[in-house]
Protein backbone atom coordinates (compact mmCIF):
# COMPACT_ATOMS: atom_id res chain seq x y z
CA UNK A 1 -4.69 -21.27 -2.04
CA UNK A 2 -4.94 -17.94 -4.24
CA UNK A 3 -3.65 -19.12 -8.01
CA UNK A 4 -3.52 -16.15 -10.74
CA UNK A 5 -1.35 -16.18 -14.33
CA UNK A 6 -0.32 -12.83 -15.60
CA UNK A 7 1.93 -12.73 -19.22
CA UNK A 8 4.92 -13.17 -17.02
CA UNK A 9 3.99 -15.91 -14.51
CA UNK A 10 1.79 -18.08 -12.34
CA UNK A 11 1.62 -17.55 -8.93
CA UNK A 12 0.74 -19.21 -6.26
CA UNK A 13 -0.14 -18.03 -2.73
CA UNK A 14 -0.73 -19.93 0.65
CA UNK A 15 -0.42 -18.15 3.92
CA UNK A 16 2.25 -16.22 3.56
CA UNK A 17 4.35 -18.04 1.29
CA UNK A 18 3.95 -17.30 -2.41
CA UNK A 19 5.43 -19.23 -5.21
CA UNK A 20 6.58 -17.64 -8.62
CA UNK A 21 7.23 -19.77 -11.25
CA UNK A 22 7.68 -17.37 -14.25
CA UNK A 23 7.18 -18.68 -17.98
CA UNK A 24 9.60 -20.39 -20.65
CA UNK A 25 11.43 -18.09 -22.35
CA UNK A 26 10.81 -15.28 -20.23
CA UNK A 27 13.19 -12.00 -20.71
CA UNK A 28 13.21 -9.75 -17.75
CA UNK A 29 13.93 -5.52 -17.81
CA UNK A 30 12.70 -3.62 -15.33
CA UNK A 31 9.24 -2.68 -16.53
CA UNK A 32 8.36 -6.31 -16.31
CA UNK A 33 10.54 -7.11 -12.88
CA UNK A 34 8.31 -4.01 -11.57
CA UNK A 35 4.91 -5.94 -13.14
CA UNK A 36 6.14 -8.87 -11.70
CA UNK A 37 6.27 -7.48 -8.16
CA UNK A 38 3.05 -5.82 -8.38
CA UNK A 39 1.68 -9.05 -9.48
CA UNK A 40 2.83 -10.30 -6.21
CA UNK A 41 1.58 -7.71 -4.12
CA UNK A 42 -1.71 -7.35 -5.08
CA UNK A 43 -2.27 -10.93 -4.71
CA UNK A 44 -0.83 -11.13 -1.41
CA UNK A 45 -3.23 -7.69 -0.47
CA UNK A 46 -0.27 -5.96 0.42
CA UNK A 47 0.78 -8.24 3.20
CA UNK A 48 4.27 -9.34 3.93
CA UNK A 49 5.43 -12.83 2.26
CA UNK A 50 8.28 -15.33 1.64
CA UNK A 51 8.30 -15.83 -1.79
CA UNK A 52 9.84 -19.13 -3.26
CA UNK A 53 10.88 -18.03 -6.98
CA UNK A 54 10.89 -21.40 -9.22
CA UNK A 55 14.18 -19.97 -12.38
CA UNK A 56 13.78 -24.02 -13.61
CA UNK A 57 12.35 -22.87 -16.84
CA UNK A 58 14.71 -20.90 -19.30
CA UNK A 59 14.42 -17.01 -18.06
CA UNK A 60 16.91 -14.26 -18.49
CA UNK A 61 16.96 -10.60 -17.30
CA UNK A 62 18.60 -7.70 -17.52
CA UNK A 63 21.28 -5.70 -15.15
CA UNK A 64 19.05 -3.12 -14.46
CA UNK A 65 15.89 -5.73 -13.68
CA UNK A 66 18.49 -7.45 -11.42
CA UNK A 67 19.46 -4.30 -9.15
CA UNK A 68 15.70 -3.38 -9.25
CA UNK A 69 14.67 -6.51 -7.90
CA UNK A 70 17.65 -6.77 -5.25
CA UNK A 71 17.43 -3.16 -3.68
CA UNK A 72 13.53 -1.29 -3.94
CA UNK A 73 10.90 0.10 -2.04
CA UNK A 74 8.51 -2.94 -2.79
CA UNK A 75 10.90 -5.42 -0.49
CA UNK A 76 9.44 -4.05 2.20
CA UNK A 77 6.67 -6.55 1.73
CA UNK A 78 8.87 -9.36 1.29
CA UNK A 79 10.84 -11.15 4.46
CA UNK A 80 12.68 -13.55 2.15
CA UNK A 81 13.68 -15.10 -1.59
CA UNK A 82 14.38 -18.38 -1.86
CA UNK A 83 15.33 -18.98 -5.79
CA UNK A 84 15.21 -22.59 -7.11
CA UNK A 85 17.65 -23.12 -9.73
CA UNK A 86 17.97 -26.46 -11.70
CA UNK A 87 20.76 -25.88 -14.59
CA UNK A 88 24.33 -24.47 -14.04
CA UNK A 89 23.76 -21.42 -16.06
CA UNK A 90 21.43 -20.17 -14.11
CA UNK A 91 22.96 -21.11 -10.94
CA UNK A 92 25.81 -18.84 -12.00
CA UNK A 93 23.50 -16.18 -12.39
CA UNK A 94 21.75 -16.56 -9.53
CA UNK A 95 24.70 -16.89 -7.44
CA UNK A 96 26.41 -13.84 -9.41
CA UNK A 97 23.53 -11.89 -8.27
CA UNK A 98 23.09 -12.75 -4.36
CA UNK A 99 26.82 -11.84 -4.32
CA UNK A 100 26.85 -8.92 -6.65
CA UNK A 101 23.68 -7.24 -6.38
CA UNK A 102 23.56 -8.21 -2.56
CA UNK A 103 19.43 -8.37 -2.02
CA UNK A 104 18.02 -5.95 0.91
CA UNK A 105 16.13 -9.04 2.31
CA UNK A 106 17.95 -13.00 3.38
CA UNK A 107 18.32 -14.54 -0.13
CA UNK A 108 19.43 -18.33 -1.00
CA UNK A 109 19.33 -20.62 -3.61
CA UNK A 110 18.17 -24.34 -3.90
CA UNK A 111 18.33 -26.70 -6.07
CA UNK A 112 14.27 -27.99 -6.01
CA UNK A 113 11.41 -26.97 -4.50
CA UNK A 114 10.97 -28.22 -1.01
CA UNK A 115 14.25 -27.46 0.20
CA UNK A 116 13.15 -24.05 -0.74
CA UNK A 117 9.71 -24.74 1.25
CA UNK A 118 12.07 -26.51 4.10
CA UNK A 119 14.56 -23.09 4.23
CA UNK A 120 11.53 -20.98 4.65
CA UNK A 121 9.78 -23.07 7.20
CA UNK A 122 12.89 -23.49 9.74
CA UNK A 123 13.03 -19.58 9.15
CA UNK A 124 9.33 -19.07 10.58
CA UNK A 125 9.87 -21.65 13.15
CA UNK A 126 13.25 -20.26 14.55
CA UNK A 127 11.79 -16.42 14.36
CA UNK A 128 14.59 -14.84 12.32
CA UNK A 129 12.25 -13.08 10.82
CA UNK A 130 10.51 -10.66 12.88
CA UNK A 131 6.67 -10.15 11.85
C-alpha cells in the first residue's frame, strides 16, 4: 500500500483502489480540486482507479471546484467515486451534486467505509466497468 499526505489530504492506494480522506476544515476551489487530482494521479502513475473519497471530516467547496471535479479531462483515469458521507449536511451536498453536477464517471454515496469498499468490489467482480 502506497500512503502520501499533501496540504489537502492523505491518500491511500492499493491496487487500484485509492482512498482520499481530505483534512478538517478543508475549503475546496478549483486550484486545490485540480491539486487534489494530480495528487491522485501521480500516485496512482497515471493508471486508472476507483477512488473511495472519505467527506466524514468537515470540508466545503466551491461551485466551480464541484463542476471541475464532476466533468474534466483527468476522469479519464478514474472508473468510479464512491463518496462516504457521515452528517446530513454533507449528504445534502453530496447528493445535490451527483444530481446537479451529474459526474462523467458512476458516482454513489455511502454512509461508512466498507460499503464504499463493498460497492466497488461487486463493480470489479460483475465487470461493469470495462478495463
Amino acid at each position: 500500500m502506497k500512503i502520501i499526505k499533501s496540504s489537502l489530504a492523505q491518500f491511500e492506494y492499493k491496487s487500484d483502489i485509492l482512498y482520499v480522506k481530505p483534512f478538517e476544515g478543508l475549503f475546496l476551489d478549483k486550484p486545490e480540486m485540480e491539486s487534489l487530482l494530480n495528487s491522485a494521479i501521480e500516485l496512482t502513475e497515471g493508471k486508472k482507479y476507483f477512488a473511495i473519497i472519505d467527506t466524514s471530516n468537515d470540508i466545503d467547496s466551491t461551485k466551480d471546484a464541484r463542476e471541475y471535479y464532476a466533468n474534466n479531462e483527468l476522469n479519464r483515469f478514474r472508473y468510479a467515486d464512491a463518496f462516504i458521507v457521515s452528517s446530513l449536511p454533507l449528504k445534502m451536498v453530496v447528493n445535490f451534486f451527483i444530481r446537479v453536477n451529474k459526474p462523467s464517471i458512476p458516482t454513489k454515496m455511502f454512509n461508512s467505509k466498507d460499503s464504499a469498499f463493498e460497492w466497488i468490489n461487486e463493480m470489479k467482480k460483475r465487470n461493469l466497468i470495462s478495463y
